[in-house]
PDB file of N, CA and C in Angstrom:
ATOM      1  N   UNK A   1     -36.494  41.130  -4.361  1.00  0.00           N
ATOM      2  CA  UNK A   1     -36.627  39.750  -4.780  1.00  0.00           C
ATOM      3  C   UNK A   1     -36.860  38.816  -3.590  1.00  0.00           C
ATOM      4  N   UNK A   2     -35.761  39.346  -2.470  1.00  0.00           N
ATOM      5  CA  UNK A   2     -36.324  38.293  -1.092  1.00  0.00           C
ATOM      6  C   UNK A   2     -37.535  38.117  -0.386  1.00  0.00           C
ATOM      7  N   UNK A   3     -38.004  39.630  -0.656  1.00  0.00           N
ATOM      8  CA  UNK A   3     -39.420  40.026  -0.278  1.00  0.00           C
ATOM      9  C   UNK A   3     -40.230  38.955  -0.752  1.00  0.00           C
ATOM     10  N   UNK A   4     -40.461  38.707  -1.990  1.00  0.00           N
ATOM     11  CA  UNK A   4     -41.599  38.322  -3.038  1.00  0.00           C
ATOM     12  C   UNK A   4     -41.106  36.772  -2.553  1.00  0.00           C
ATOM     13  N   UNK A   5     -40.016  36.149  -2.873  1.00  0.00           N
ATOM     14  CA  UNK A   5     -39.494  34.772  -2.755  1.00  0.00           C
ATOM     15  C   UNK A   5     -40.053  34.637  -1.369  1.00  0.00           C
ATOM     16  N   UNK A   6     -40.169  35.271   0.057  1.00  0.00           N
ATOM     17  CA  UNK A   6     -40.505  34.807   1.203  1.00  0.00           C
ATOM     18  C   UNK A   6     -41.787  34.423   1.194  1.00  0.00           C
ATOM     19  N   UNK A   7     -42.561  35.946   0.763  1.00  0.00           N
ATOM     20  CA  UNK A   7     -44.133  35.530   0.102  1.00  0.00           C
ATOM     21  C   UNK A   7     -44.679  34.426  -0.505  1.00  0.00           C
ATOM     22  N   UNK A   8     -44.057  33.965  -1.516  1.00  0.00           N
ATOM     23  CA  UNK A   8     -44.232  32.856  -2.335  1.00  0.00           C
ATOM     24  C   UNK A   8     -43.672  31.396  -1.130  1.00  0.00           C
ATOM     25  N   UNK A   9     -42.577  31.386  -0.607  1.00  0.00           N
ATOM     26  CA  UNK A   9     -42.851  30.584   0.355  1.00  0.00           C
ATOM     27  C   UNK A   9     -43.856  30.517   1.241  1.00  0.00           C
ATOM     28  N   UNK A  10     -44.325  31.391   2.175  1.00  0.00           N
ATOM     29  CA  UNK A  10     -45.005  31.545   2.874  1.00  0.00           C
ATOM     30  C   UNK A  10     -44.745  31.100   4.488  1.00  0.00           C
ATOM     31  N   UNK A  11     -43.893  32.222   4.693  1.00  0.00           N
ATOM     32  CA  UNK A  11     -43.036  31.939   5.885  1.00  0.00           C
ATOM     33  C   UNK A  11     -43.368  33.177   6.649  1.00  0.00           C
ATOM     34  N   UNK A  12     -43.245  33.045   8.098  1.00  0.00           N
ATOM     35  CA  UNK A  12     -43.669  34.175   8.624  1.00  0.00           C
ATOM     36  C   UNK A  12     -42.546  34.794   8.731  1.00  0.00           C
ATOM     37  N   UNK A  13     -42.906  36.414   9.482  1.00  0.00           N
ATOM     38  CA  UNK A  13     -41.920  37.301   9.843  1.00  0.00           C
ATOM     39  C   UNK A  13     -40.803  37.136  10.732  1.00  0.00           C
ATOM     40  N   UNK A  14     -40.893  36.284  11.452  1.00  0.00           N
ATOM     41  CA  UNK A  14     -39.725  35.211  12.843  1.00  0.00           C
ATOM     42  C   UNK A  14     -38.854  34.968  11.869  1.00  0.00           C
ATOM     43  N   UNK A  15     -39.508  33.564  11.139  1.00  0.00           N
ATOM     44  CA  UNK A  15     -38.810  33.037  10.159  1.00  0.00           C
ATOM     45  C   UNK A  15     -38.304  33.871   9.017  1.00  0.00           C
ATOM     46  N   UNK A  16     -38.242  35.004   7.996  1.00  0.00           N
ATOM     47  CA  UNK A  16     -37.875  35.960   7.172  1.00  0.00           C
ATOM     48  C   UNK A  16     -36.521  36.028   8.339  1.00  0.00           C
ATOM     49  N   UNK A  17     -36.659  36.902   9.251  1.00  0.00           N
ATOM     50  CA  UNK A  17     -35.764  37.253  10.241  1.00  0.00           C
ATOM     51  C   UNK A  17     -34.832  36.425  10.648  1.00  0.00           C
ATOM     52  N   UNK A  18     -35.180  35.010  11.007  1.00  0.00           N
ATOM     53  CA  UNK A  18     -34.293  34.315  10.965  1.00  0.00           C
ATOM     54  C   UNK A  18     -33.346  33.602   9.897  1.00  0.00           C
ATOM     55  N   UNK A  19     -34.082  33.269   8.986  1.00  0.00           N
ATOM     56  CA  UNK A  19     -33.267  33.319   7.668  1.00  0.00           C
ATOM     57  C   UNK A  19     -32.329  34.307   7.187  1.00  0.00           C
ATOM     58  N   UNK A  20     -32.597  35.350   7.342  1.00  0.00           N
ATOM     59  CA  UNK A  20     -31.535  36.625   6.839  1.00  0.00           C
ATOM     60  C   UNK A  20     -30.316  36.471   8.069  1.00  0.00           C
ATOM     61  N   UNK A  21     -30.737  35.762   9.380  1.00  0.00           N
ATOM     62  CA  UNK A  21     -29.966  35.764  10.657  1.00  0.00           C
ATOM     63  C   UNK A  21     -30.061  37.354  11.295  1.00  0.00           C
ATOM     64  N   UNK A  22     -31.038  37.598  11.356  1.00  0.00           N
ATOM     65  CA  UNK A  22     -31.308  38.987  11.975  1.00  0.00           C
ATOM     66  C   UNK A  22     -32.252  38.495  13.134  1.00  0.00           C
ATOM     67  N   UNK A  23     -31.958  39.545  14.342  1.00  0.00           N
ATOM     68  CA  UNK A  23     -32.670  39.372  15.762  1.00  0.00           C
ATOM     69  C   UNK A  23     -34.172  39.684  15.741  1.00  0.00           C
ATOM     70  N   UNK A  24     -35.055  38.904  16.502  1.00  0.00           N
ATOM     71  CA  UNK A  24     -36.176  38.946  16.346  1.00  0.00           C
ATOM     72  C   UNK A  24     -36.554  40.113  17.551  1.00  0.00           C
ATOM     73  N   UNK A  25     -35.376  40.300  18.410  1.00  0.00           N
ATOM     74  CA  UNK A  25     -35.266  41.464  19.287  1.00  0.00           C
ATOM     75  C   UNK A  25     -34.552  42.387  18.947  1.00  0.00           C
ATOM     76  N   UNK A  26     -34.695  43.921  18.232  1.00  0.00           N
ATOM     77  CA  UNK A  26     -34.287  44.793  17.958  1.00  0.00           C
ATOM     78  C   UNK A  26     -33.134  45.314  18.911  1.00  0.00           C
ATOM     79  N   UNK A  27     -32.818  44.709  19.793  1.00  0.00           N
ATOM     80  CA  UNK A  27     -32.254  45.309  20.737  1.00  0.00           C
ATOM     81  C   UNK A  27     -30.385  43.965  20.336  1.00  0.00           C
ATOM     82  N   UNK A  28     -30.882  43.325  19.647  1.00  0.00           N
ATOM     83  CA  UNK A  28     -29.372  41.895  19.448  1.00  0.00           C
ATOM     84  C   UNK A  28     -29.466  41.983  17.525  1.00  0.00           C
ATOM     85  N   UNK A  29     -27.947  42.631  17.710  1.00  0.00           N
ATOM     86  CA  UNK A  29     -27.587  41.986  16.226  1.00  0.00           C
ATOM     87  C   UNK A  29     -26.830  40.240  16.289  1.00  0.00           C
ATOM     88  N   UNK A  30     -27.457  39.802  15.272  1.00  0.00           N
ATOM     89  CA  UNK A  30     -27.119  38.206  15.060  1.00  0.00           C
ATOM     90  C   UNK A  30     -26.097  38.441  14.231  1.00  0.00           C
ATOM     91  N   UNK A  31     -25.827  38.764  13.322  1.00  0.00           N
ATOM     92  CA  UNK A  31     -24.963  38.730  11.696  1.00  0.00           C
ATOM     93  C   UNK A  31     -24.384  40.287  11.227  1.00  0.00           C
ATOM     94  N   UNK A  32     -23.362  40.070  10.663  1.00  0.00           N
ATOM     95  CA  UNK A  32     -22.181  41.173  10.027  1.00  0.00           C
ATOM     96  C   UNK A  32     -23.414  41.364   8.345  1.00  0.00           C
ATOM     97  N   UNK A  33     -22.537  42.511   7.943  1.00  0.00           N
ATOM     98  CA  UNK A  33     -23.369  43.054   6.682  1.00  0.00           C
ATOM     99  C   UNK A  33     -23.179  41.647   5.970  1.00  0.00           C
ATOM    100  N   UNK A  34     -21.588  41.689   5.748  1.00  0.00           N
ATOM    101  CA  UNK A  34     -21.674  40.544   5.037  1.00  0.00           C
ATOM    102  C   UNK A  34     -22.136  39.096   4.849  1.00  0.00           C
ATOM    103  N   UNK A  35     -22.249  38.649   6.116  1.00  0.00           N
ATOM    104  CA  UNK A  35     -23.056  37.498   6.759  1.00  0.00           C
ATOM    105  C   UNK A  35     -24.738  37.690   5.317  1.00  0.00           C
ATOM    106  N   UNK A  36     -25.179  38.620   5.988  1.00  0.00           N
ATOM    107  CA  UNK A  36     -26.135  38.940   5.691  1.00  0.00           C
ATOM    108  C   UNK A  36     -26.696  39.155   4.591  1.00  0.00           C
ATOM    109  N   UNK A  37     -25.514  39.426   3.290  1.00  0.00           N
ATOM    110  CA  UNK A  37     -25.998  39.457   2.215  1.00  0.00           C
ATOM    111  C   UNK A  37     -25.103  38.088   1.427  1.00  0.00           C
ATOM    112  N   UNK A  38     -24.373  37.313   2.135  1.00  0.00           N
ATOM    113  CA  UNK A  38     -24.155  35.755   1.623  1.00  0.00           C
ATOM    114  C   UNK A  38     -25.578  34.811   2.494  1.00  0.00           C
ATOM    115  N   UNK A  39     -25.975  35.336   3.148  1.00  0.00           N
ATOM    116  CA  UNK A  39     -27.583  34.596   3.043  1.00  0.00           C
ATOM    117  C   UNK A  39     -28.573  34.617   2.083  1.00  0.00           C
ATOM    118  N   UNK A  40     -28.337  35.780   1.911  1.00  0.00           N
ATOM    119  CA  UNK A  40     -29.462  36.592   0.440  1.00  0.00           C
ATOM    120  C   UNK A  40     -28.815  35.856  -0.373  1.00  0.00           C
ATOM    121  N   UNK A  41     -28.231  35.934  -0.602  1.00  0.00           N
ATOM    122  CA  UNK A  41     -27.079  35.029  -1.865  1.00  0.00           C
ATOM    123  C   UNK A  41     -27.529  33.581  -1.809  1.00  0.00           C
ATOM    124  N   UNK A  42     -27.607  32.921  -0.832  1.00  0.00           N
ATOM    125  CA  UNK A  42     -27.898  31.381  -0.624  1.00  0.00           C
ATOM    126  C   UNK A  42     -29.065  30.830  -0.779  1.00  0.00           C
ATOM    127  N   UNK A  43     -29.917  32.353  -0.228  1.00  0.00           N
ATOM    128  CA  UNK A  43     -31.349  31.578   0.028  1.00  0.00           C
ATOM    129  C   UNK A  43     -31.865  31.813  -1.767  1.00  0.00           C
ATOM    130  N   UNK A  44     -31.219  32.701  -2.702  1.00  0.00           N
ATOM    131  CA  UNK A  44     -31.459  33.183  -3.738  1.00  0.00           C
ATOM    132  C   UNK A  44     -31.193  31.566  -4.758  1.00  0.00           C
ATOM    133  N   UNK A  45     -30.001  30.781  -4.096  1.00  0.00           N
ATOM    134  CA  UNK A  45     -29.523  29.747  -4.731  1.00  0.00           C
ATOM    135  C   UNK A  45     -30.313  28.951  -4.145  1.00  0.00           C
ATOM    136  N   UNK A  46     -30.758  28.570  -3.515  1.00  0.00           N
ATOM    137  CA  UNK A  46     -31.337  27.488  -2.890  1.00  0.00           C
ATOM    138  C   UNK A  46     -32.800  27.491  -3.952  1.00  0.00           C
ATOM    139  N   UNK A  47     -33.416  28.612  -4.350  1.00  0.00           N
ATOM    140  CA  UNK A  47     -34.641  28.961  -5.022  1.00  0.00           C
ATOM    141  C   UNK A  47     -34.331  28.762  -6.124  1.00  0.00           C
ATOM    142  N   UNK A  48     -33.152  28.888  -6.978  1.00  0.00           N
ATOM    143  CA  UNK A  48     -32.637  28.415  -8.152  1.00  0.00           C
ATOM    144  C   UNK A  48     -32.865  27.154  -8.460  1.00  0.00           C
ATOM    145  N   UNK A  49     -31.778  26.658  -7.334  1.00  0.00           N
ATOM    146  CA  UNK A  49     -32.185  25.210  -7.480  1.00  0.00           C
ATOM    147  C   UNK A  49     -33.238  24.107  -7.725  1.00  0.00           C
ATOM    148  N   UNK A  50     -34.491  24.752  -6.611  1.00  0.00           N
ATOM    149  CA  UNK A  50     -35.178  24.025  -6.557  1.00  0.00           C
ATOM    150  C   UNK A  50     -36.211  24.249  -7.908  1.00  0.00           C
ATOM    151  N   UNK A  51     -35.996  25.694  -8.912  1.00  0.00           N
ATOM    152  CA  UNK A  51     -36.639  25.925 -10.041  1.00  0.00           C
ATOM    153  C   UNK A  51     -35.915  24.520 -11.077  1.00  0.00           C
ATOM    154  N   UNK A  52     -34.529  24.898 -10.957  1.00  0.00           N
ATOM    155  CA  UNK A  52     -34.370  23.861 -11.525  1.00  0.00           C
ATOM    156  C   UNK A  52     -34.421  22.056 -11.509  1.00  0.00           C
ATOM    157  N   UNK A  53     -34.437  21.410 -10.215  1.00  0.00           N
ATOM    158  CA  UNK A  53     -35.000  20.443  -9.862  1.00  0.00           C
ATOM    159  C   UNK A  53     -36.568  20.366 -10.226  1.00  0.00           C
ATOM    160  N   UNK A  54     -37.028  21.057 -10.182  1.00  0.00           N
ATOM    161  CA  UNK A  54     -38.616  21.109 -10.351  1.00  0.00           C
ATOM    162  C   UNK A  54     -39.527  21.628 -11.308  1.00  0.00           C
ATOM    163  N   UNK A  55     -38.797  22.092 -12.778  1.00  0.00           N
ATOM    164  CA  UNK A  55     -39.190  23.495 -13.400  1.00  0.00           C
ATOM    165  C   UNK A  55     -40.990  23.186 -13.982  1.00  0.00           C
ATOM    166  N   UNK A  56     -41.374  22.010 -13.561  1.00  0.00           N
ATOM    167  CA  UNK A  56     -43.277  21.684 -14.050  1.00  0.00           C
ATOM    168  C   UNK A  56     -44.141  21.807 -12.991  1.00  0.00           C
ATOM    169  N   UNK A  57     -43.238  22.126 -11.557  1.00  0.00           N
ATOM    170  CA  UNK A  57     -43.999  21.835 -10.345  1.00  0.00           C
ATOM    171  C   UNK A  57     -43.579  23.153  -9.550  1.00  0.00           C
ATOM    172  N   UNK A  58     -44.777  24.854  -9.569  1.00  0.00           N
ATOM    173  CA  UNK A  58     -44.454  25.277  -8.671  1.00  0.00           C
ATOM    174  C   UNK A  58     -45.058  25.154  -6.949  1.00  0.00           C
ATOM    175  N   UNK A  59     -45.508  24.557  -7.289  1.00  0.00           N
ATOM    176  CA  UNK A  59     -46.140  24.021  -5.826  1.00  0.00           C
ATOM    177  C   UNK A  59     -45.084  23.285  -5.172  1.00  0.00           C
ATOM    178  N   UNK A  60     -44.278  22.458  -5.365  1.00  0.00           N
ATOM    179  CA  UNK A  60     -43.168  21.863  -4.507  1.00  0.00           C
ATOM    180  C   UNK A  60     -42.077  22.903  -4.749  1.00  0.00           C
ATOM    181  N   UNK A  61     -41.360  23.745  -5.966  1.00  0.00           N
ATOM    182  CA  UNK A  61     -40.914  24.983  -5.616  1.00  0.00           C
ATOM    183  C   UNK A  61     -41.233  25.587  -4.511  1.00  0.00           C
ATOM    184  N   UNK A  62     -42.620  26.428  -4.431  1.00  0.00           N
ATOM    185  CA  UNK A  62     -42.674  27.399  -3.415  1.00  0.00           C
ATOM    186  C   UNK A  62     -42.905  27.157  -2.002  1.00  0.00           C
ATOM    187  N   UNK A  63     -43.399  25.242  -2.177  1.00  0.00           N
ATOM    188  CA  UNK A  63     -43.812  24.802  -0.775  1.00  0.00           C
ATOM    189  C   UNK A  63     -42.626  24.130  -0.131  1.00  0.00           C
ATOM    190  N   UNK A  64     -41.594  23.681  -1.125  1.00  0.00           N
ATOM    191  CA  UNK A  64     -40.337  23.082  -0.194  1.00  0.00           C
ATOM    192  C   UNK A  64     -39.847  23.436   1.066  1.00  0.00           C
ATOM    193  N   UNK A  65     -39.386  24.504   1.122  1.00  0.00           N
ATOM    194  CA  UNK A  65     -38.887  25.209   2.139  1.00  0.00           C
ATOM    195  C   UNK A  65     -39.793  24.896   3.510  1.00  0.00           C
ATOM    196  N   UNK A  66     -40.507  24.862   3.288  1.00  0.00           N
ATOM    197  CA  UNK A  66     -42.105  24.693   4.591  1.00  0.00           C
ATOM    198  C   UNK A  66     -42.273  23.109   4.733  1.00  0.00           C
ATOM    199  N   UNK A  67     -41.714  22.149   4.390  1.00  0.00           N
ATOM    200  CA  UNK A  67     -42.207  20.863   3.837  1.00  0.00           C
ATOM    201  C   UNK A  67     -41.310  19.746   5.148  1.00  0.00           C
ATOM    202  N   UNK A  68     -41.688  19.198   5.532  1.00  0.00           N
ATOM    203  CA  UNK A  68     -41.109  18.475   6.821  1.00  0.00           C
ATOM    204  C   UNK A  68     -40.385  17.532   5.463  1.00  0.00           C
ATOM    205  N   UNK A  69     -38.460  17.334   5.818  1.00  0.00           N
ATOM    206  CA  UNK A  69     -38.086  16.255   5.020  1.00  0.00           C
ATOM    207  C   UNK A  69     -37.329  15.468   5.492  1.00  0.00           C
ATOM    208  N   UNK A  70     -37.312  14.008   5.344  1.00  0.00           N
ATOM    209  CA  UNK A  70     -36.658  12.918   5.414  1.00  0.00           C
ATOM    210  C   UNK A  70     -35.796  13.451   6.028  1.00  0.00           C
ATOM    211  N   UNK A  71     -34.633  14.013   5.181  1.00  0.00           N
ATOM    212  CA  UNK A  71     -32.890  14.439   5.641  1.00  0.00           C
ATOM    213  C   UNK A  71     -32.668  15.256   6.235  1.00  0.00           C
ATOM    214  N   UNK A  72     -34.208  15.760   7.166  1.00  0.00           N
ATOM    215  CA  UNK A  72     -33.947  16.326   8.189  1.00  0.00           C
ATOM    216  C   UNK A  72     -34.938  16.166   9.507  1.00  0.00           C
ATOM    217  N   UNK A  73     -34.574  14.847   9.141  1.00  0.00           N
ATOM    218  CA  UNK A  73     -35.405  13.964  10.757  1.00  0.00           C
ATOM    219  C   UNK A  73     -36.511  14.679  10.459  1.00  0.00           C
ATOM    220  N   UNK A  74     -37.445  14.753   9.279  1.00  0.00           N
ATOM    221  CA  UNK A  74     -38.885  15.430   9.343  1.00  0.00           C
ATOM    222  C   UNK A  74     -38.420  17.045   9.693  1.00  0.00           C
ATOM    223  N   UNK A  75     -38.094  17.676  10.034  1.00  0.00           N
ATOM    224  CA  UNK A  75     -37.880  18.953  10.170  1.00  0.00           C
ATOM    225  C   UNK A  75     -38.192  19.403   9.037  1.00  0.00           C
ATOM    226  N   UNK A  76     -38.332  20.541   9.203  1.00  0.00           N
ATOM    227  CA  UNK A  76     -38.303  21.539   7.494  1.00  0.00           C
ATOM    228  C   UNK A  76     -37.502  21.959   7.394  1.00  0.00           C
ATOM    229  N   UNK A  77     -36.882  22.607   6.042  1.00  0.00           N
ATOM    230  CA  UNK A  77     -35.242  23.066   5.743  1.00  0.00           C
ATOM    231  C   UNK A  77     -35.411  25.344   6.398  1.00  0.00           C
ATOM    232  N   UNK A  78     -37.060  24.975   6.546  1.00  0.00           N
ATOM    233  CA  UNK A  78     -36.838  26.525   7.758  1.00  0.00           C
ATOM    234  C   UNK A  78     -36.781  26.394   8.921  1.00  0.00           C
ATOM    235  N   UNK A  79     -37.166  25.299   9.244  1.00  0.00           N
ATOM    236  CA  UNK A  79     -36.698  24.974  11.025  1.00  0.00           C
ATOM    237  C   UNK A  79     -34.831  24.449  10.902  1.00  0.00           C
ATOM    238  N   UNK A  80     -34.303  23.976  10.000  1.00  0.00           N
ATOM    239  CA  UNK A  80     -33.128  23.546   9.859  1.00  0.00           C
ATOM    240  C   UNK A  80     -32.474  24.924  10.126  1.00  0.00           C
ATOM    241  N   UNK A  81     -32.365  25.556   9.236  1.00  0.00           N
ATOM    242  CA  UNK A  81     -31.876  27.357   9.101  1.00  0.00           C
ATOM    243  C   UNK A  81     -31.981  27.957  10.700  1.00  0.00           C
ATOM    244  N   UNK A  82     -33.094  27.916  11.092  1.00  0.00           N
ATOM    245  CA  UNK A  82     -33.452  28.430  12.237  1.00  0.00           C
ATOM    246  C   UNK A  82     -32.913  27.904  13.192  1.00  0.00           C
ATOM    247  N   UNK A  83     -32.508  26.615  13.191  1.00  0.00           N
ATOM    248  CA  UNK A  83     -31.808  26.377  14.039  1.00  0.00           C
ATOM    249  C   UNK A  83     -30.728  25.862  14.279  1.00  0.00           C
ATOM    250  N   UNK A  84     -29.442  26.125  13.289  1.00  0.00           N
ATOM    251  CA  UNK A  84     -28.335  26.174  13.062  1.00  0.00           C
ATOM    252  C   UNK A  84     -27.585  26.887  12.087  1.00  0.00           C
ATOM    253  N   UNK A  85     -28.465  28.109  11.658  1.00  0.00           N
ATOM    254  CA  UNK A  85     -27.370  29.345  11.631  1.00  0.00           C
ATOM    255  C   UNK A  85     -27.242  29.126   9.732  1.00  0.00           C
ATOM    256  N   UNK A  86     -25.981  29.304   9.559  1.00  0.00           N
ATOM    257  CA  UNK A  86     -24.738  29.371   8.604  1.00  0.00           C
ATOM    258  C   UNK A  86     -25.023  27.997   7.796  1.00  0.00           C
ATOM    259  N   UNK A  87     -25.106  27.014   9.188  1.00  0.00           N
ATOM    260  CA  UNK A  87     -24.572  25.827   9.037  1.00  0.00           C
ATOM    261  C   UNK A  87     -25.775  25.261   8.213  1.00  0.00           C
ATOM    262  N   UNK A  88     -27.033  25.237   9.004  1.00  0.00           N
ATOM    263  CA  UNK A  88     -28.450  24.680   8.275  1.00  0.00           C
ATOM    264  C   UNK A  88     -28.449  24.846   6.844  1.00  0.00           C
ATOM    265  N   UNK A  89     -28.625  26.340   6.847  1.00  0.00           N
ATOM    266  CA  UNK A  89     -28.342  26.938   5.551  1.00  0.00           C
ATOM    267  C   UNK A  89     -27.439  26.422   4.627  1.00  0.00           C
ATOM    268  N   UNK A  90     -26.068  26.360   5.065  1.00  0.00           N
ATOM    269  CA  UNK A  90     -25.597  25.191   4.131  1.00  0.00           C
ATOM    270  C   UNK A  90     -25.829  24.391   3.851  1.00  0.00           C
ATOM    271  N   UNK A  91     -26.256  23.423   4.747  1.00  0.00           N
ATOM    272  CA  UNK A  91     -26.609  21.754   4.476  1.00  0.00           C
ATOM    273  C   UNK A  91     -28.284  21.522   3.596  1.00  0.00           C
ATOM    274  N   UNK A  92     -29.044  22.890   3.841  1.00  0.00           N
ATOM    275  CA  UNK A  92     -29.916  23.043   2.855  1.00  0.00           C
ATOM    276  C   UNK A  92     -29.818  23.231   1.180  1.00  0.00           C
ATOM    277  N   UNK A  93     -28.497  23.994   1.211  1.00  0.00           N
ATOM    278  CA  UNK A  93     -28.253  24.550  -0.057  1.00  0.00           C
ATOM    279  C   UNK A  93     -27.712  23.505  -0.611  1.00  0.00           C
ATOM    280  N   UNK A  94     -26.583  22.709  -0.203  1.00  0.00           N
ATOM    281  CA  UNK A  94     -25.922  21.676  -0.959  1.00  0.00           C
ATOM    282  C   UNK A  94     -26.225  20.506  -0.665  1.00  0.00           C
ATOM    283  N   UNK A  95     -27.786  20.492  -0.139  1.00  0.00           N
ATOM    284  CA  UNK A  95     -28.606  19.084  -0.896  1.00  0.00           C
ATOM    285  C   UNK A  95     -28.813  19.356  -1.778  1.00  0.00           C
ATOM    286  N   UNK A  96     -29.428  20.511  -2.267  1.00  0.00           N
ATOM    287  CA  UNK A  96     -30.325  20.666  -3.750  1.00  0.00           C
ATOM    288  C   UNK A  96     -29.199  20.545  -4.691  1.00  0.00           C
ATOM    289  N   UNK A  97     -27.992  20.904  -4.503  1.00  0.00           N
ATOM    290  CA  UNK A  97     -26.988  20.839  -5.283  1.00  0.00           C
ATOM    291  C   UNK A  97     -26.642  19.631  -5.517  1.00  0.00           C
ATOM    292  N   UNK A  98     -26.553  19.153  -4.766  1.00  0.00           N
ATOM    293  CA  UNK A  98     -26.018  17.495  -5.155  1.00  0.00           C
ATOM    294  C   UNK A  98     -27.534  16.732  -5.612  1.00  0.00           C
ATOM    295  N   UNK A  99     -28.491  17.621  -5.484  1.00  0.00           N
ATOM    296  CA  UNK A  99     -30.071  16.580  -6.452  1.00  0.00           C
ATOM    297  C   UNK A  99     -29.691  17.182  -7.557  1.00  0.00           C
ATOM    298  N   UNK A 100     -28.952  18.466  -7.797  1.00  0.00           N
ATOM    299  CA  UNK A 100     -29.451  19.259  -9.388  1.00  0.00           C
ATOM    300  C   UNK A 100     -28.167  18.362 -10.384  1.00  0.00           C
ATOM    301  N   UNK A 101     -27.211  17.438  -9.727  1.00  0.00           N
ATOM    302  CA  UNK A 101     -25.841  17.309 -10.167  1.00  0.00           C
ATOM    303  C   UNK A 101     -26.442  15.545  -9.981  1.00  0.00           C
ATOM    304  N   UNK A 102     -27.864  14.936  -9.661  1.00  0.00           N
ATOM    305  CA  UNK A 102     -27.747  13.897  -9.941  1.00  0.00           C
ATOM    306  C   UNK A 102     -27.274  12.683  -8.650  1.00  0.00           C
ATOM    307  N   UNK A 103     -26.800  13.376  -8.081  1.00  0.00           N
ATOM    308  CA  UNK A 103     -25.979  12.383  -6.556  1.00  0.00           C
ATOM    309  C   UNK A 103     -26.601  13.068  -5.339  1.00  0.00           C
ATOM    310  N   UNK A 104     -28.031  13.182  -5.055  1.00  0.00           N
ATOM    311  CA  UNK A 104     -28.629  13.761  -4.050  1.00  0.00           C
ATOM    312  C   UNK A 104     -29.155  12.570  -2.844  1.00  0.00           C
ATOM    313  N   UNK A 105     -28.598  12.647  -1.842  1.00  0.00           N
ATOM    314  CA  UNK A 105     -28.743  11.442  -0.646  1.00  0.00           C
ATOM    315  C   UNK A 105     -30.284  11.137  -0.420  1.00  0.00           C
ATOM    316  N   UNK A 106     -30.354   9.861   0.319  1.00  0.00           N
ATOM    317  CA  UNK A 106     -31.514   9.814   0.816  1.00  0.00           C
ATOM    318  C   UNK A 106     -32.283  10.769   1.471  1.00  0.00           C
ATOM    319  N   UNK A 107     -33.770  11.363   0.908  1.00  0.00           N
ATOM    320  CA  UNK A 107     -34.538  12.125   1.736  1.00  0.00           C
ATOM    321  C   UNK A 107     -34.415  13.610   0.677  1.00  0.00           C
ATOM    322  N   UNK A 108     -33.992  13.590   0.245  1.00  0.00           N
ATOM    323  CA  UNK A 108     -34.063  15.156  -0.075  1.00  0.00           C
ATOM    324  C   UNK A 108     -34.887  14.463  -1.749  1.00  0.00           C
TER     325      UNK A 108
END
């Protein structure tokens, strides 16, 4: 499923890698098993979400992730991830949550 969902984003192999928090140098583990499959888990919710925020528009579905936004100083929510871990990833996931619940901050 992560396979196809990365595809449909259209993110490169760095980025796949960094999202899962895996080393882009075979030689450095970044993340524990578990780490690793509560990413799969997140990035799985984060795609939920945005089906449900969006369910007439898959073009902002599959292009979000890639999309420079407001609530993140123009960054994209894969440069966010990429470059703060756990943490990005969170603050990605529970914007969409607080848009799908109606109380979503400026920018998202």
């Amino acid at each position: 499923m992560l396979i196809n969902l990365f595809a449909y984003w259209q993110i490169t192999t760095d980025e796949q890698l960094s999202l899962l928090g895996l080393a882009k140098d075979k030689q450095k583990t970044l993340t524990h098993e578990r780490d690793k499959l509560k990413r799969a888990s997140v990035l799985l919710d984060i795609h939920k979400s945005l089906r449900l925020l969006f369910p007439h528009n898959r073009e902002l579905v599959y292009g979000w992730m890639t999309q420079p936004n407001r609530a993140f100083n123009g960054a994209t929510p894969v440069q966010i991830i990429d470059e703060r871990g756990m943490v990005g990833l969170y603050m990605t996931w529970c914007g969409l949550i607080w848009m799908c619940r109606g109380t979503g901050r400026h920018g998202f």
